[in-house]
Protein backbone atom coordinates (compact mmCIF):
# COMPACT_ATOMS: atom_id res chain seq x y z
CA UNK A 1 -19.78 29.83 28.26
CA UNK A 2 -22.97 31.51 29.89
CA UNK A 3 -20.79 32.67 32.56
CA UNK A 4 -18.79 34.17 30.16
CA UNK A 5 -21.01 36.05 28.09
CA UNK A 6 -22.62 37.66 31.27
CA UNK A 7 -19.39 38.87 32.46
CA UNK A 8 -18.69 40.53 29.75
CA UNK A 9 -22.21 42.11 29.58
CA UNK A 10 -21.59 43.27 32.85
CA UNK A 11 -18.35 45.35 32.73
CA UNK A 12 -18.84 46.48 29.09
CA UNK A 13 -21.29 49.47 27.09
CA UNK A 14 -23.87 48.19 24.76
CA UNK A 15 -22.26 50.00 21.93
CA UNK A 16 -19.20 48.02 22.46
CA UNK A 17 -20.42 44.72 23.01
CA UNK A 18 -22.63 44.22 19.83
CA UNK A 19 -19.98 43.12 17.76
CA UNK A 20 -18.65 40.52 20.40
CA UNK A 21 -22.12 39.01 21.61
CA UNK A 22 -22.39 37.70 17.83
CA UNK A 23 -18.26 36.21 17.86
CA UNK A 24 -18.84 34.76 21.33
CA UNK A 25 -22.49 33.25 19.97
CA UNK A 26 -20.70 31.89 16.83
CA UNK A 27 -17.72 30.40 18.67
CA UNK A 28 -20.31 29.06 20.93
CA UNK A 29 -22.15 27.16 17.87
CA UNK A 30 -19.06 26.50 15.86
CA UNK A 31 -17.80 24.06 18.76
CA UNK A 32 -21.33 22.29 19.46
CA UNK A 33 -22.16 21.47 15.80
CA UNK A 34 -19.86 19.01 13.12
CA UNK A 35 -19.34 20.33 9.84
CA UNK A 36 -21.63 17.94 7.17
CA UNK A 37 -19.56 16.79 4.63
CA UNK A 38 -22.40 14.67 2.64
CA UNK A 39 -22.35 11.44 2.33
CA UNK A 40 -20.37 9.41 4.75
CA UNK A 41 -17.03 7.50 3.60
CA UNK A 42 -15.88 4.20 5.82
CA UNK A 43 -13.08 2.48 6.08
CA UNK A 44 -13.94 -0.92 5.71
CA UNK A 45 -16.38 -0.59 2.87
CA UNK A 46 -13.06 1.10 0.91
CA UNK A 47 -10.94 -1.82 1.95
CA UNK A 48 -13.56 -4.27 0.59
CA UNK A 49 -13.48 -2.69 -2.80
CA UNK A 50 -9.92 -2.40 -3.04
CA UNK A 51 -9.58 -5.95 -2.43
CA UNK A 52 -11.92 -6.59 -5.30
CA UNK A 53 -11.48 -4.10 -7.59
CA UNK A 54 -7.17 -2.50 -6.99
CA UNK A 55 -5.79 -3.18 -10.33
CA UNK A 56 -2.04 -3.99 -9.02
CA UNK A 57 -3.68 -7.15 -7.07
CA UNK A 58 -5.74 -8.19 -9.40
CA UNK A 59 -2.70 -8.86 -11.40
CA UNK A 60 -0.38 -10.43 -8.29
CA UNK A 61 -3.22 -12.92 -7.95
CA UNK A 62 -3.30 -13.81 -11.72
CA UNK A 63 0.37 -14.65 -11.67
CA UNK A 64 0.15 -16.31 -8.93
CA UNK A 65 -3.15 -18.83 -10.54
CA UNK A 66 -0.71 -18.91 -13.58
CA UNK A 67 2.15 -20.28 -11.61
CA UNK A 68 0.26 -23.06 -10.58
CA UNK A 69 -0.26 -24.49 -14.05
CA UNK A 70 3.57 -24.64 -14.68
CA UNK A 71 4.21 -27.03 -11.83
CA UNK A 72 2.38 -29.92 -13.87
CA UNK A 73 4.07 -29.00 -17.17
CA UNK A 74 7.62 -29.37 -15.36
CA UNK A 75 7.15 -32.41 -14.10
CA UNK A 76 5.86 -33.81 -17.23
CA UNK A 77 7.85 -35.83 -20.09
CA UNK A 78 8.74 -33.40 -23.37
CA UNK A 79 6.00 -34.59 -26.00
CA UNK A 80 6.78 -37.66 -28.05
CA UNK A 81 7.71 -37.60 -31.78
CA UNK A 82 6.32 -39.60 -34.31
CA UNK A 83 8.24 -39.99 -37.95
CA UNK A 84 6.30 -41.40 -41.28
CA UNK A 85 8.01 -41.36 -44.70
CA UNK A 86 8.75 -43.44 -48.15
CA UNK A 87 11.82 -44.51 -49.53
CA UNK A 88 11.90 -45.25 -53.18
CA UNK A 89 14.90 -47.10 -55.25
CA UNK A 90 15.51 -45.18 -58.53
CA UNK A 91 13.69 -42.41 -59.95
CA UNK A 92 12.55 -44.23 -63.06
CA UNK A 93 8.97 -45.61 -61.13
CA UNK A 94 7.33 -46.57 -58.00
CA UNK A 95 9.41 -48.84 -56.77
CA UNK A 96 7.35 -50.24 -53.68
CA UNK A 97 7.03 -54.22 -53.57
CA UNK A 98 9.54 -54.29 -56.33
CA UNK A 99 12.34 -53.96 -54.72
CA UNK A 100 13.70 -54.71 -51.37
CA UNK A 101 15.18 -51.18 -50.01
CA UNK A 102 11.62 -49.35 -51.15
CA UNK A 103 9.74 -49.10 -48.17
CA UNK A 104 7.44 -46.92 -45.93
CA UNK A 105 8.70 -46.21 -42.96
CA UNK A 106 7.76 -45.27 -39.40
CA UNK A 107 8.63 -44.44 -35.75
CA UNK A 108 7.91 -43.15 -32.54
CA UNK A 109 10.75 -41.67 -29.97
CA UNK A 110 10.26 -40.55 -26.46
CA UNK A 111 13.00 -38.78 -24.76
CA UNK A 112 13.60 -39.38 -21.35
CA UNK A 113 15.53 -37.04 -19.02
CA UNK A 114 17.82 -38.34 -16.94
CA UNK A 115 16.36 -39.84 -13.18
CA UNK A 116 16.27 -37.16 -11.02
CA UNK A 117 15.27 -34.40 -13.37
CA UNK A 118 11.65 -33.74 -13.88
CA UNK A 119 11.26 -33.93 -10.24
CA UNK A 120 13.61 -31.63 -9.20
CA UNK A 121 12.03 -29.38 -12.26
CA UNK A 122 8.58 -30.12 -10.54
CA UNK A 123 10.18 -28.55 -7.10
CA UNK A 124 11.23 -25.44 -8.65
CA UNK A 125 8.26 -24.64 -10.39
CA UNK A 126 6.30 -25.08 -7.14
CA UNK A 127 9.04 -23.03 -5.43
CA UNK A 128 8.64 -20.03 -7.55
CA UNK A 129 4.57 -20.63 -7.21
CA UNK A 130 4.96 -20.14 -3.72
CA UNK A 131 7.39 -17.35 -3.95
CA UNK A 132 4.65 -15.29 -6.56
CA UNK A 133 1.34 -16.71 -3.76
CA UNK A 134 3.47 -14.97 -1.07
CA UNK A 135 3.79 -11.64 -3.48
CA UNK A 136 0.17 -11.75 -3.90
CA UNK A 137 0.04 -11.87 -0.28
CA UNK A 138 2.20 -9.01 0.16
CA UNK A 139 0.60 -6.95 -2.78
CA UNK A 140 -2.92 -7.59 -0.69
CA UNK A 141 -1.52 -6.29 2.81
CA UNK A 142 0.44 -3.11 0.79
CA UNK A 143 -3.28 -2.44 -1.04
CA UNK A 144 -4.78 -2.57 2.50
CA UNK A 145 -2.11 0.06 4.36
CA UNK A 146 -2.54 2.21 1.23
CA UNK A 147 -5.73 2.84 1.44
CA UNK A 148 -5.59 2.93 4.94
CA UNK A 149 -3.09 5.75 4.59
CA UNK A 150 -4.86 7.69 1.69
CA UNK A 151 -8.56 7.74 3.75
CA UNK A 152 -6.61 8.90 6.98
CA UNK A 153 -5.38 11.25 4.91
CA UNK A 154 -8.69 12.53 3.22
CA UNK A 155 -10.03 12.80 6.51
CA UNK A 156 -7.21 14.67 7.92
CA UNK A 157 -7.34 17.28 5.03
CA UNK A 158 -11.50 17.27 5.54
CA UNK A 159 -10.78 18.06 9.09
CA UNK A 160 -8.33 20.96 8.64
CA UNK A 161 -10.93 22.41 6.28
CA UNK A 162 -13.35 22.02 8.58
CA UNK A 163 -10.98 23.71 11.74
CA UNK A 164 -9.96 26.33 9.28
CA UNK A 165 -13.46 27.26 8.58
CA UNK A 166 -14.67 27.53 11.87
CA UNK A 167 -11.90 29.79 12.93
CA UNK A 168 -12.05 32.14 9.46
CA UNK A 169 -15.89 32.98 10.70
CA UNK A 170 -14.25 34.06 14.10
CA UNK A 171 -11.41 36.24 12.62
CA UNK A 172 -14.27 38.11 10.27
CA UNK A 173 -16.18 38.83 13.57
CA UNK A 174 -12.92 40.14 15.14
CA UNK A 175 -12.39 42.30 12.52
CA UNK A 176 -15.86 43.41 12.82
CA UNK A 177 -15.17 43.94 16.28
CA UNK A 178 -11.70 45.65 15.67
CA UNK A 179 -13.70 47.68 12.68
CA UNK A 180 -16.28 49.04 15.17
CA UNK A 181 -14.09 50.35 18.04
CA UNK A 182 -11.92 51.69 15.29
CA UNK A 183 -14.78 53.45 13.79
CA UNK A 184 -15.67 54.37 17.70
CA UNK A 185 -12.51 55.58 18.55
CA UNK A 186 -11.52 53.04 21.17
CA UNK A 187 -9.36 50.90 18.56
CA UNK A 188 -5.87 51.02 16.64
CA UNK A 189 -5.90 50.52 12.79
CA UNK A 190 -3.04 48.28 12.74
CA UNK A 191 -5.96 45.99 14.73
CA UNK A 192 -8.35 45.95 12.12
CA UNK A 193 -5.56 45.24 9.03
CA UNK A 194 -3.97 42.43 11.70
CA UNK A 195 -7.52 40.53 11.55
CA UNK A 196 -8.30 40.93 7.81
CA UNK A 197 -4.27 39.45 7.26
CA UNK A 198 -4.93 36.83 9.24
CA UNK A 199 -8.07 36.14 7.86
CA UNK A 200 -7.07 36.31 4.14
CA UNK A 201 -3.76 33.68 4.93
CA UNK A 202 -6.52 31.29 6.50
CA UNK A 203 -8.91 31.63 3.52
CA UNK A 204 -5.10 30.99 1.29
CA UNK A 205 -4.29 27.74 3.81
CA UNK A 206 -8.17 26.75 2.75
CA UNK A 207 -7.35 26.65 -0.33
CA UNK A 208 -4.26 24.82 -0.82
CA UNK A 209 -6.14 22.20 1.38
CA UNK A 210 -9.13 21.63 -0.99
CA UNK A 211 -6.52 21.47 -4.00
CA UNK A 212 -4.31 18.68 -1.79
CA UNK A 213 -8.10 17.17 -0.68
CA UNK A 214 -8.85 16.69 -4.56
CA UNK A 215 -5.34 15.03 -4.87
CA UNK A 216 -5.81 12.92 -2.59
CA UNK A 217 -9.11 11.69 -3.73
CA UNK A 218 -8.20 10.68 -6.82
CA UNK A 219 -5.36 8.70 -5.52
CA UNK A 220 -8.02 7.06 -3.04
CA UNK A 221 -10.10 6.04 -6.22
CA UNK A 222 -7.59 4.57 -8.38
CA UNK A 223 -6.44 2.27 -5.20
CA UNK A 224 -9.87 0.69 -5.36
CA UNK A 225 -10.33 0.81 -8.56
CA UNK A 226 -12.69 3.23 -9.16
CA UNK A 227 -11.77 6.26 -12.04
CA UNK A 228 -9.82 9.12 -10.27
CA UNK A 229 -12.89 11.44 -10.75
CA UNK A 230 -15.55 9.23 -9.44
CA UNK A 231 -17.00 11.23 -6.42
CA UNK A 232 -16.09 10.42 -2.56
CA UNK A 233 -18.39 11.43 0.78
CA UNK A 234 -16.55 13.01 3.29
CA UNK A 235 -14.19 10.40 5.66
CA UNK A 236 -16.15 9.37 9.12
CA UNK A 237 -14.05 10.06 11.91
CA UNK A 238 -12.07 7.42 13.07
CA UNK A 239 -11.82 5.53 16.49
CA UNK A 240 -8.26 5.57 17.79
CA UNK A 241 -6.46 2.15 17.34
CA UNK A 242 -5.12 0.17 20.45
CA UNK A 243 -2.18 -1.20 19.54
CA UNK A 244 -0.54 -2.76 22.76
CA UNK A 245 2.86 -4.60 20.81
CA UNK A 246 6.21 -3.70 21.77
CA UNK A 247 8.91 -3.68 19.42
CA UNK A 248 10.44 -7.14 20.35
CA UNK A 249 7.10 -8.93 19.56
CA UNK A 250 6.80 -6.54 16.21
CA UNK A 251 10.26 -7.40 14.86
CA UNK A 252 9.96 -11.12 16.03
CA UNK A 253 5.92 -11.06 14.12
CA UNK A 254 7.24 -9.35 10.67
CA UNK A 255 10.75 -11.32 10.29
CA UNK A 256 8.08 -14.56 10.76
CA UNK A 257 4.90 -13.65 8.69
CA UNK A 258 6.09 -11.07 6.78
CA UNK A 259 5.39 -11.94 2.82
CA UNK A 260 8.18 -10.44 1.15
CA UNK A 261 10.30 -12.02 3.45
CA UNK A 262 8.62 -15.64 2.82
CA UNK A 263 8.84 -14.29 -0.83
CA UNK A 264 12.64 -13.90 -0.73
CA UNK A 265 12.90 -17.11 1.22
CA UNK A 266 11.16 -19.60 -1.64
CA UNK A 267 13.48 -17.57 -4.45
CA UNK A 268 16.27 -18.40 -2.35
CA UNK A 269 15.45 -22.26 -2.62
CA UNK A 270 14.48 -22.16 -6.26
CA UNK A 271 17.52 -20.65 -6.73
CA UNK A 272 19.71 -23.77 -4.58
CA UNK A 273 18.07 -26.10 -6.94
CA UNK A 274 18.73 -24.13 -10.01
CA UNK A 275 22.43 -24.69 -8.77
CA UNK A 276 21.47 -28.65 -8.77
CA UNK A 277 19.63 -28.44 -11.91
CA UNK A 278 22.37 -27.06 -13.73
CA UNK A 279 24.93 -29.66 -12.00
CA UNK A 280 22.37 -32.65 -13.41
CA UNK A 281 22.60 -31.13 -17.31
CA UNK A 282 25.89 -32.53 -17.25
CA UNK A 283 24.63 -36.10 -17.17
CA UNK A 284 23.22 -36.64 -20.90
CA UNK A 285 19.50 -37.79 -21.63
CA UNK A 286 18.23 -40.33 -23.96
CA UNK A 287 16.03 -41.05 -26.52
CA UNK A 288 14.31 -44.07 -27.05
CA UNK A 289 13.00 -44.79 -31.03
CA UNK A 290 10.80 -47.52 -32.05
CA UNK A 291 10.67 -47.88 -36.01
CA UNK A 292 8.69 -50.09 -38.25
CA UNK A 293 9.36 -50.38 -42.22
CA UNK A 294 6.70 -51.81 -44.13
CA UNK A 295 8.08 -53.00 -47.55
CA UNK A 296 5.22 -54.55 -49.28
CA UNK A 297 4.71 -58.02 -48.41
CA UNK A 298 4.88 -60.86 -50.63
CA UNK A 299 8.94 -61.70 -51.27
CA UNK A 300 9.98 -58.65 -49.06
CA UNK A 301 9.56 -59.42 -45.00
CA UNK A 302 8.93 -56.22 -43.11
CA UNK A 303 11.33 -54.72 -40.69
CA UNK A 304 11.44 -53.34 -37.22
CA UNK A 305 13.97 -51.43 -35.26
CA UNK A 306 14.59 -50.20 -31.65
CA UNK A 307 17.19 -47.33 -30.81
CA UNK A 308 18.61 -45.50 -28.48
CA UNK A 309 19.77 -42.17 -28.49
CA UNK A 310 21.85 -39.65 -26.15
CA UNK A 311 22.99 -36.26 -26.12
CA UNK A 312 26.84 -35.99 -25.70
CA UNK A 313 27.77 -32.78 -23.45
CA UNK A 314 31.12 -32.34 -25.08
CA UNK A 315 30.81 -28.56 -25.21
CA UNK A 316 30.28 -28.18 -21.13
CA UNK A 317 32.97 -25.55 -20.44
CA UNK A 318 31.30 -23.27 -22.86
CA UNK A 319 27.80 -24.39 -22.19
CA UNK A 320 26.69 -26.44 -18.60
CA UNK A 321 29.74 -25.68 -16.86
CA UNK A 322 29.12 -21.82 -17.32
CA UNK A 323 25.19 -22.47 -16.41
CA UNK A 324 26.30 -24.13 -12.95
CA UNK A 325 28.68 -20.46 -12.34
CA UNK A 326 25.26 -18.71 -13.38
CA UNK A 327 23.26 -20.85 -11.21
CA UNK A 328 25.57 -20.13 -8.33
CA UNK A 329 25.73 -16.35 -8.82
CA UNK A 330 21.77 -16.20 -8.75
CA UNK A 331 22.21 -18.19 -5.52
CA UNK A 332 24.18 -15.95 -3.73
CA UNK A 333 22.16 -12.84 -4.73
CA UNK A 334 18.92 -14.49 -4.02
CA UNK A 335 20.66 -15.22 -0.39
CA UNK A 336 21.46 -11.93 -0.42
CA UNK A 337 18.71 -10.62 -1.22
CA UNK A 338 16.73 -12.38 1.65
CA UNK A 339 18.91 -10.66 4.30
CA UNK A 340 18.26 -7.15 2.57
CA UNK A 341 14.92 -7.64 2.98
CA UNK A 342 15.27 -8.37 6.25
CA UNK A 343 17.16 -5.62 7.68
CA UNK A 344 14.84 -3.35 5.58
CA UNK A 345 11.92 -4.86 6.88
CA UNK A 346 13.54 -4.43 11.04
CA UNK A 347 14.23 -0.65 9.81
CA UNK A 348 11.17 -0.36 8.54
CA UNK A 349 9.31 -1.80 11.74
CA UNK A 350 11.41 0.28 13.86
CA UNK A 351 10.27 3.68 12.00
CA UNK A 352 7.01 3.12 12.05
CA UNK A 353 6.78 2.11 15.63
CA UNK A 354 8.93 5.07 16.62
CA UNK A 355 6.45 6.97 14.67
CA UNK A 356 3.46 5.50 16.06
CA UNK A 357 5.30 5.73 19.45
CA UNK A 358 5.82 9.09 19.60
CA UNK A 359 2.78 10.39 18.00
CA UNK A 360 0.74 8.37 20.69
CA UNK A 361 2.47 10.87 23.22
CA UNK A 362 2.02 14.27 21.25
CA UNK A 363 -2.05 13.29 20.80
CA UNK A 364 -2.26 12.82 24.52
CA UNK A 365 0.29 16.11 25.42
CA UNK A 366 -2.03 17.92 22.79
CA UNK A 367 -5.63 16.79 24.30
CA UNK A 368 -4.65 16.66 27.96
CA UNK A 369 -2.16 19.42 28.11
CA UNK A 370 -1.75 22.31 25.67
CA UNK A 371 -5.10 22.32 23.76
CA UNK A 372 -7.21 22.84 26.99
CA UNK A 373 -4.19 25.41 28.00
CA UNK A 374 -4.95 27.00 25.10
CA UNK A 375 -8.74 27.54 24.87
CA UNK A 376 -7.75 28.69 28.44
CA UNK A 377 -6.00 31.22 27.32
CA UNK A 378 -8.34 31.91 24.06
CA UNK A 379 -11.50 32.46 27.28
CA UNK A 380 -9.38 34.92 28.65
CA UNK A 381 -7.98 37.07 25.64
CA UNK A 382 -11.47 37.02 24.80
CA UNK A 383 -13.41 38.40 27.78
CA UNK A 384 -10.24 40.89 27.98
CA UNK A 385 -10.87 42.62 24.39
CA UNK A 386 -14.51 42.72 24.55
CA UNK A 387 -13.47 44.29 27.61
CA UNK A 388 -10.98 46.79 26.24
CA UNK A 389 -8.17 45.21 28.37
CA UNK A 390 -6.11 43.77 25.79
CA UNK A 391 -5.25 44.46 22.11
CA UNK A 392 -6.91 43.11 18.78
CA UNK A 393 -2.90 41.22 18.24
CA UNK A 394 -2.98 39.39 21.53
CA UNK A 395 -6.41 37.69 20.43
CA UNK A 396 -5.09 36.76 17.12
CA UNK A 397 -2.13 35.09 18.47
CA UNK A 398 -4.44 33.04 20.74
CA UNK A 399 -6.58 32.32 17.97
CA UNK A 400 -3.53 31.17 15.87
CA UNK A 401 -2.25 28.95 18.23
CA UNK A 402 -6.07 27.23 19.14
CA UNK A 403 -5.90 26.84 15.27
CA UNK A 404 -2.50 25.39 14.90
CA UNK A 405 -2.53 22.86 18.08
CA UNK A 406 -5.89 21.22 17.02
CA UNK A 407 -4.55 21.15 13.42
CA UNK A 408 -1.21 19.54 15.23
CA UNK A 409 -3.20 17.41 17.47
CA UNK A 410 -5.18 15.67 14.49
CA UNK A 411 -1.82 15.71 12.00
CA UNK A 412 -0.59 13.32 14.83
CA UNK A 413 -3.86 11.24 15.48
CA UNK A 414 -3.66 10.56 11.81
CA UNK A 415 -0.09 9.99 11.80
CA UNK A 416 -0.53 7.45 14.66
CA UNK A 417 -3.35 5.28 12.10
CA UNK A 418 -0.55 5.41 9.53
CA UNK A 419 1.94 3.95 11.41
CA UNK A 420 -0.58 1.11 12.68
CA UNK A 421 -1.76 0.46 9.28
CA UNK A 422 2.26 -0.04 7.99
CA UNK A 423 2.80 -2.00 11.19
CA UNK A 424 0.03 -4.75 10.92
CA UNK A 425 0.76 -5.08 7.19
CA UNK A 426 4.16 -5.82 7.86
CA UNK A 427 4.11 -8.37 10.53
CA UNK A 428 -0.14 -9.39 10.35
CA UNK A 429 -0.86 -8.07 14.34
CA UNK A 430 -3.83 -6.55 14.24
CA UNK A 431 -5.02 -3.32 16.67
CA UNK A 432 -8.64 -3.37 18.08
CA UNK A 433 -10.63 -0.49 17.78
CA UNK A 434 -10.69 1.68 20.98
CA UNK A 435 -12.75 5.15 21.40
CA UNK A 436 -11.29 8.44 20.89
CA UNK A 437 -11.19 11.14 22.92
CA UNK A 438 -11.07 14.12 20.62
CA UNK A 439 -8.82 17.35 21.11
CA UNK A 440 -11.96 19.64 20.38
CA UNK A 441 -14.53 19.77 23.01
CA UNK A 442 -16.38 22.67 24.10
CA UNK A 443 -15.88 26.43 25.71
């Protein structure tokens, strides 16, 4: 950069390099020093929270505590009944230990299901337990990739601000470089309105970055639980992920651990012994009734009785035979169901890790390849129009493009995170973290 600045002080008037000595000096500081943001925002301390606080899996794990209370109550025995009453002869008088039919009666039934029921009842309430722990399980992972997603996005937004402002402070000292040798007679107009355009559609891009920034902010809070306008620091930059899986061990991971999968799998079985369930309510229960009559003692003996009672299924072609077909149909489509979410989960790996693939190779093409190209190119356009060599528009584009690829070379860092974060909450492998090189450095 020294060498730079005392080339151009050597083949250039003092009148004409004023302006430049202050862009080169700012470019200079822009690229040695971070823009401070406040208070710091990590990862982990967000993830934390959200697992505490994210409304959506606060509820998955309360349906899943609730399902294990109904595994008891299925396998229990409905509740007994107990039966107390009077029976009087005549209406003339109380007719108790006068006569021989006036009596006060009582009994106790229990109804038994038939042998085989209440446990199979017991199994598909613990079934459908498991099915809403493995939800909960999936609703966790899903609450970790979002915010995941939503703070790589933050930060990407934070850093585009931060690019964009950097490089609007350069195009206002080009265009008070194009504005002197204008006013000196050395420049073109159309050089001077080419800077202040390109400056006013940065200051525009700014803009609609801070408005998307805000957006994205309150999305952020809400996913751990916070109110959308509670305040957030500005997103610590983020070491790059190794993530050393191929696709094989990614698709063989998320078809095994996956928990919408293992979801779909324990609906699938409660729904094969809903089929036997329903096959079993054609084999009636009974009801077993104990009664005592007390008629008074003295010339009237007291009486006792012991019943049994069972529910005829005479009705089954309108009532169990139709609940076996229903049964059966929720089979199938719980079957079915499992292999859609299968091939959407082997679509879904196979996105993300083309994704993550390919925007592994544009972050190193970017940082080892076109963004040093670039600020090449940048050095030179510079020393040649404080120079007088080249024209105001052949900076500009240089500057464009320096602003664009380190835009594009962060748009694909973050879109790299993104696609780890999806991966390891579909199939549980985990990256490390690894240092990143960024795409800045220095001039």
């Amino acid at each position: 950069m020294k060498n730079l600045i005392a080339a151009i002080s050597g083949t250039t008037s003092l009148r004409v390099l004023a302006p430049f000595r202050g862009l080169i000096a700012v470019f200079f500081f822009l690229f040695c020093f971070s823009f401070a943001y406040g208070e710091e925002l990590k990862l982990q301390d967000l993830i934390d929270e959200a697992l505490k606080n994210n409304p959506e899996l606060r509820v998955a794990e309360s349906l899943a505590s609730a399902s294990e209370h109904r595994i008891p109550q299925a396998g229990s025995l409905p509740d007994p009944m107990f039966m107390f009453g009077y029976q009087n002869e005549g209406w003339k008088s109380y007719s108790y230990g006068k006569s021989q039919d006036a009596q006060w009666m009582f009994s106790a039934s229990q109804m038994f299901p038939f042998p085989g029921k209440l446990p199979l009842k017991e199994t598909m309430a613990s079934r459908e337990s498991d099915s809403l722990k493995a939800r909960r399980d999936s609703v966790r992972l899903k609450t970790i990739a979002r915010v995941k997603e939503l703070y790589y996005d933050l930060f990407l937004s934070c850093k585009s601000i931060e690019l964009i402002e950097d490089r609007t402070t350069l195009f206002r000292k080009v265009e008070e470089a194009a504005l002197a040798r204008y006013s000196s007679g050395m420049g073109l107009q159309q050089d001077v309105l080419m800077a202040q355009t390109e400056k006013y559609m940065l200051l525009e891009r700014e803009e609609m970055l801070r408005q998307k920034k805000q957006a994205l902010e309150a999305m952020l809070n809400i996913s751990v639980g916070r109110p959308a306008e509670s305040p957030l620091g500005r997103p610590s930059e983020p070491p790059g992920t190794a993530y050393d899986y191929t696709l094989d061990n990614l698709l063989k991971a998320g078809l095994e651990n996956y928990p919408e999968i293992k979801t779909s799998e324990k609906m699938a079985l409660a729904a094969d012994l809903k089929v036997q369930m329903a096959k079993k309510e054609y084999i009636p229960d009974f009801t077993l009734t104990a009664g005592y009559f007390n008629r008074g003692g003295g010339q009237f003996e007291d009486m006792w009785s012991l019943t049994t009672t069972i529910n005829i299924p005479i009705y089954y072609k309108t009532k169990q035979r139709q609940a076996v077909y229903e049964a059966e149909a929720s089979c199938s489509a719980a079957r079915y169901e499992l292999e859609s979410t299968k091939l959407m989960i082997s679509s879904n790996i196979r996105d993300s890790y083309s994704m993550f693939d390919a925007a592994g190779k544009l972050t190193e093409l970017y940082k080892n390849g076109l963004i040093p190209k670039i600020r090449q190119d940048f050095e030179l356009a510079l020393a040649g129009y404080s120079a007088g060599k080249i024209e105001a528009v052949t900076l500009t584009i240089q500057l464009k493009s320096l602003i664009d690829y380190d835009i594009l070379y962060w748009e694909q860092f973050v879109g790299r995170e993104k696609a780890i974060a999806r991966l390891e909450a579909i199939t549980g492998l985990q990256g490390r973290s690894n240092q990143v090189i960024t795409g800045r450095g220095e001039i």
